[in-house]
Each structure stands twice: as structure tokens, then as C-alpha cells.
Protein backbone atom coordinates (compact mmCIF):
# COMPACT_ATOMS: atom_id res chain seq x y z
CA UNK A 1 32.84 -41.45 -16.57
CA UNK A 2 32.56 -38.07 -17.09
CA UNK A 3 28.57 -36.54 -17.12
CA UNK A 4 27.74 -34.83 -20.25
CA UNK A 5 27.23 -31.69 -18.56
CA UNK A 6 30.84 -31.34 -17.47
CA UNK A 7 32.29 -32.22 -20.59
CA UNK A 8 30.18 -29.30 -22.26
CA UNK A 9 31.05 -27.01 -19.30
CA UNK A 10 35.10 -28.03 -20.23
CA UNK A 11 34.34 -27.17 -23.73
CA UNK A 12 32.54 -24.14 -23.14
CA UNK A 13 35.48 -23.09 -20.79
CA UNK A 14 37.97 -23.47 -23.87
CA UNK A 15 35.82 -20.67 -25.87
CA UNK A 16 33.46 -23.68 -27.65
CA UNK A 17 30.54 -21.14 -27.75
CA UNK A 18 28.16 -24.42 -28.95
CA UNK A 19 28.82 -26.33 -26.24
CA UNK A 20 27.79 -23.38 -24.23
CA UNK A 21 24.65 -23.27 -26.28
CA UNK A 22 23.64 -26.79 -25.20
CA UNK A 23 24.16 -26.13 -21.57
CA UNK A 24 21.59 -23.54 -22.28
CA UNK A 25 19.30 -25.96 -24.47
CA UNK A 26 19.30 -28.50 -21.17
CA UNK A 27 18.36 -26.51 -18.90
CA UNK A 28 16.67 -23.26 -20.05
CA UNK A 29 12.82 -24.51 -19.29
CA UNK A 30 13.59 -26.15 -16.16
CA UNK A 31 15.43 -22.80 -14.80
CA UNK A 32 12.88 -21.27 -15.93
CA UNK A 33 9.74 -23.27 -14.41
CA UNK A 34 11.76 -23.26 -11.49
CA UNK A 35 11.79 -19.30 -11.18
CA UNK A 36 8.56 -18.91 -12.46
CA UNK A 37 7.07 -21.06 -9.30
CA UNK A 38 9.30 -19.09 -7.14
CA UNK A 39 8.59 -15.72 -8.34
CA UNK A 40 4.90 -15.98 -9.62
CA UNK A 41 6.07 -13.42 -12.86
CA UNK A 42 6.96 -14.99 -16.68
CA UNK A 43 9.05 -11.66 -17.55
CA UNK A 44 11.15 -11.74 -13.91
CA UNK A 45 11.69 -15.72 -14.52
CA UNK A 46 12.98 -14.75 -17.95
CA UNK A 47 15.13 -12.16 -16.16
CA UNK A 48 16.51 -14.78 -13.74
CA UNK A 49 16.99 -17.58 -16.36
CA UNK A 50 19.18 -14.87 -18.28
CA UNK A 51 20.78 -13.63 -15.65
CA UNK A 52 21.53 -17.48 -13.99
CA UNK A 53 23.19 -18.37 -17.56
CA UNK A 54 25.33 -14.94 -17.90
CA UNK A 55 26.68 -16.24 -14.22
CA UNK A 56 27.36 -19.48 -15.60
CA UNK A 57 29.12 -18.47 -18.67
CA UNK A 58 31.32 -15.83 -16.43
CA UNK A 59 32.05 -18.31 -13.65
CA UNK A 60 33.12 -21.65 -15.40
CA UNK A 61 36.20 -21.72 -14.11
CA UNK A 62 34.82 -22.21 -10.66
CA UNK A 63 32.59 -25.20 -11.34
CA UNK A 64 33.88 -27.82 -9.26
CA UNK A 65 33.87 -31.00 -11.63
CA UNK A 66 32.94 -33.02 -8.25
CA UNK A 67 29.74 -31.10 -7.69
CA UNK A 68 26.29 -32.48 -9.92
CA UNK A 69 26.13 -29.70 -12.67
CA UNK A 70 22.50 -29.36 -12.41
CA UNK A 71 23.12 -28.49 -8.40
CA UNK A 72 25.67 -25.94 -9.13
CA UNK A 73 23.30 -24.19 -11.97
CA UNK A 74 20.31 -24.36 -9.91
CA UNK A 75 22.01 -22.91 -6.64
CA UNK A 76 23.19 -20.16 -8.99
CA UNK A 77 19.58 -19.59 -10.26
CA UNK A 78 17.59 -20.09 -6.79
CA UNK A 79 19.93 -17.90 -5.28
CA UNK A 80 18.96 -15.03 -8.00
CA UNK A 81 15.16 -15.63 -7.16
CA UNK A 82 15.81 -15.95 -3.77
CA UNK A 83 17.74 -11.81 -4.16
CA UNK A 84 14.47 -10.62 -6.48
CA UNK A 85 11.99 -11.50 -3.44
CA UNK A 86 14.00 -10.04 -0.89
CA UNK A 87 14.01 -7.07 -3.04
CA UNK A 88 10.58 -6.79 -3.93
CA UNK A 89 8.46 -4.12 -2.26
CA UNK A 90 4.72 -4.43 -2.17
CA UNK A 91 3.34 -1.75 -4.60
CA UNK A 92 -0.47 -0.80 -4.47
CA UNK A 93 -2.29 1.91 -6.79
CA UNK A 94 -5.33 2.87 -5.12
CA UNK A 95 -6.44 3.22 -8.74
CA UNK A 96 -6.35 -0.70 -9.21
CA UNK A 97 -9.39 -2.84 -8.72
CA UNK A 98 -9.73 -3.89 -4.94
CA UNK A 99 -9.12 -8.24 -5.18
CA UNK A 100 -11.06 -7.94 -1.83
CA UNK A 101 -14.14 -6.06 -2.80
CA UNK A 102 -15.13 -7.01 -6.45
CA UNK A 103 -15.91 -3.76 -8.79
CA UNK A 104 -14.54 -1.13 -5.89
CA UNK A 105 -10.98 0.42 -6.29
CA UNK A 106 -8.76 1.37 -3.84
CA UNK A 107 -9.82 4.68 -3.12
CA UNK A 108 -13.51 2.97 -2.11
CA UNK A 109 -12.10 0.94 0.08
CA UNK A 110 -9.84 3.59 2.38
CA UNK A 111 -12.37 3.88 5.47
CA UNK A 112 -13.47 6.88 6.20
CA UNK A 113 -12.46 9.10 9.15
CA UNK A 114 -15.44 10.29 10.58
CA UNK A 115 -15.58 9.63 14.18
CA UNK A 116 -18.64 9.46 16.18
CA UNK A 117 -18.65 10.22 19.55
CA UNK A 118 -19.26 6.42 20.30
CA UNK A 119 -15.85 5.20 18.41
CA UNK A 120 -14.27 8.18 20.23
CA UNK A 121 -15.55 7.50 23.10
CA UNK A 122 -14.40 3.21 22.60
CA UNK A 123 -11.11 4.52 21.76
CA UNK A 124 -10.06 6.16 24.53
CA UNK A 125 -11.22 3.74 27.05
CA UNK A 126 -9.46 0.97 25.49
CA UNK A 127 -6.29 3.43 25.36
CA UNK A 128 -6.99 4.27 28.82
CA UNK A 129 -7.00 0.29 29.78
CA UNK A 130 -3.91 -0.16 28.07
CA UNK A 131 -2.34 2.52 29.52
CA UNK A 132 -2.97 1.37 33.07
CA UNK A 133 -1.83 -1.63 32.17
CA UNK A 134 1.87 -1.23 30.67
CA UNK A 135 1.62 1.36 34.09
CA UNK A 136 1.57 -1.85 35.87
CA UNK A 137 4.37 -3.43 34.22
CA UNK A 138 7.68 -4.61 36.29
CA UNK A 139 10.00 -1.73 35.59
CA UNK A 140 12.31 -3.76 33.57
CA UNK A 141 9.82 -4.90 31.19
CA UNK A 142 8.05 -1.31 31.20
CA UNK A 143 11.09 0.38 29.50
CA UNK A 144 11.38 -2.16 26.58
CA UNK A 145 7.61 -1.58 26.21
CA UNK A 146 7.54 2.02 25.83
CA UNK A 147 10.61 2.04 23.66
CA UNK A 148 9.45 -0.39 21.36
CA UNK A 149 5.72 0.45 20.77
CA UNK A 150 5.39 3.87 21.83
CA UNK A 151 8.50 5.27 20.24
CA UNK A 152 8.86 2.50 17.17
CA UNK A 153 12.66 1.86 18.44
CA UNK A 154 13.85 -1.11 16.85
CA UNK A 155 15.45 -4.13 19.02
CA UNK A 156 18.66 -3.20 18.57
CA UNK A 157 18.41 0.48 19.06
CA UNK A 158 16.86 -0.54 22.38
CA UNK A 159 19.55 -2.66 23.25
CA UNK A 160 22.18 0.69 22.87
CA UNK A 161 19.84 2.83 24.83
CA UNK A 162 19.41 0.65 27.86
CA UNK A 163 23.13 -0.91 27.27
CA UNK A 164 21.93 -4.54 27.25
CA UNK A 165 22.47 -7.17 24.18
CA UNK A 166 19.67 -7.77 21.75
CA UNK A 167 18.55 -11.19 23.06
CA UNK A 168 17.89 -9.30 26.77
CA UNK A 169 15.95 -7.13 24.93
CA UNK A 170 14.34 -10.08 22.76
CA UNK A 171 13.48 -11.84 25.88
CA UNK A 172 11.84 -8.43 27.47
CA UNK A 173 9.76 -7.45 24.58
CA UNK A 174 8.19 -10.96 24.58
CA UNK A 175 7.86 -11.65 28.43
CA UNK A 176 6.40 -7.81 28.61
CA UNK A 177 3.88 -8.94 25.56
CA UNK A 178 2.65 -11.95 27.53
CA UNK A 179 2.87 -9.82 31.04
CA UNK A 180 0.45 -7.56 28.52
CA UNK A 181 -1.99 -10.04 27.20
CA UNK A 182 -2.40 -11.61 30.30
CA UNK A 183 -3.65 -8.66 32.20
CA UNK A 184 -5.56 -7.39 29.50
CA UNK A 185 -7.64 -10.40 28.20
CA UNK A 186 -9.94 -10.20 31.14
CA UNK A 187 -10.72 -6.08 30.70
CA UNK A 188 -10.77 -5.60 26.46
């Protein structure tokens, strides 16, 4: 026996626009409650439920008749959210109400930078401690280190400086890190 989603998705494949239309009816509000709890946004679950069906309608042909219709349509909407968060870049006005400090907006919030001679004086004895101490690293831990936190190089562009594969570099950075906070938990 043949599920009722399949048969519409036939139907819909022959041009039967209202067979399309109750693909849509079945499962419009649970793509959508579905995207909403992934993406936290009514008007980008709306986007993703509209989106997920325009896929749908466009890729009938390739719905494999031995595959659950509900998995197929929810892969194709998940997979949607799933692009959306990936995409999303964390945007903050300083104009907008701090959700940390109630009544305060961003620009109240930005510490200031006046240094006392104190916090100056703090600061460059722990830089001076750290220092010493990535000065007492093994060599081949030492040039990961400098490369990576000094001079923001990323993993891989490590790896083509110093000629070594990314998980020799992986395996640096950490041991290095621990090398690090071992030496420095007893001085900071």
C-alpha cells in the first residue's frame, strides 16, 4: 500500500497543482514549528517553510518512493535551517538596550580606557610572566605558539609555514597550551 503522501507527490509530479496543495496543507505547521525551534525567528521560519516547499515542488522527480515522505521533506527543510545558522553573523547596535545591564545601552557598557598606573603596572608583569614562559617552551612547541597567538596564523597557514600537516600542528598548539598552563598556574 501506497502512503498518501506518495500518491499526492505522483500526482503533483503529473502537473495536479491540488495535490501539491495538500502536501503543503500536511505539513506546513510542522515545517514550520520545526524551523521556528531551530532558528528562534517567526519571519526566517516562514522563509524556510517557503523555501523547503519551492525545493519540493522543483525536485519531485527525485523523491525516492522507498524513502518516508515526511523524512525526505524534513531533511530538505532542516538542511535549509541548518544553511541560515551557519550564515548568520552576530549583529550588535551599541544603540540597543544592554540584556546584561538593565536600562544601559551599549555605548554605557564599552569600558573605559583609562589606565592607572596600577592596571599598567599589572599588565605588564603578567605580560612579562608570560613572556618568560612561552621563552621556556621546547623549540618545537615555541614556533606553533608564536605563530598562532602572537601573529593570529590560522592552523593551516601554520602547517605551510613550518611544512608539517595540520594535525602536527593540532597536536603542537594543544601540547604547547598545556606546556603553558602548567607553568603558569603557579606564577598568575
Amino acid at each position: 500500500m501506497i502512503p498518501i503522501e506518495a500518491r499526492l507527490a505522483r500526482k503533483a509530479l503529473k502537473g495536479d497543482q491540488q495535490a501539491f496543495a495538500e502536501i503543503v496543507g500536511l505539513y506546513q505547521d510542522k515545517l514550520y514549528h520545526m524551523a521556528f525551534r531551530m532558528l528562534g525567528s517567526r519571519q526566517e521560519a516562514e522563509d524556510v517553510v517557503q523555501e523547503a516547499f519551492l525545493r519540493v515542488y522543483r525536485n519531485l522527480d527525485r523523491y525516492d518512493e522507498g524513502m518516508k515522505f515526511s523524512t525526505w521533506i524534513y531533511r530538505i527543510a532542516t538542511n535549509l535551517c541548518i544553511d541560515r545558522l551557519r550564515k548568520r553573523k552576530a549583529t550588535y547596535s551599541l544603540d540597543a538596550e544592554s540584556t546584561e545591564h538593565e536600562g544601559l545601552d551599549g555605548y554605557a557598557v564599552i569600558p573605559s580606557d583609562d589606565r592607572t598606573p596600577e592596571s599598567e603596572m599589572l599588565l605588564s608583569e603578567t605580560q612579562r610572566i608570560v613572556r618568560q614562559a612561552i621563552d621556556t617552551l621546547p623549540a618545537k612547541y615555541k614556533s606553533v605558539m608564536v605563530l598562532r597567538y602572537l601573529h593570529g596564523l590560522s592552523l593551516q597557514e601554520i602547517g605551510e609555514v613550518l611544512d608539517m600537516p595540520v594535525t602536527t600542528v593540532k597536536t603542537r598548539v594543544h601540547r604547547g597550551r598545556e606546556y603553558l598552563r602548567k607553568k603558569l598556574e603557579r606564577k598568575l
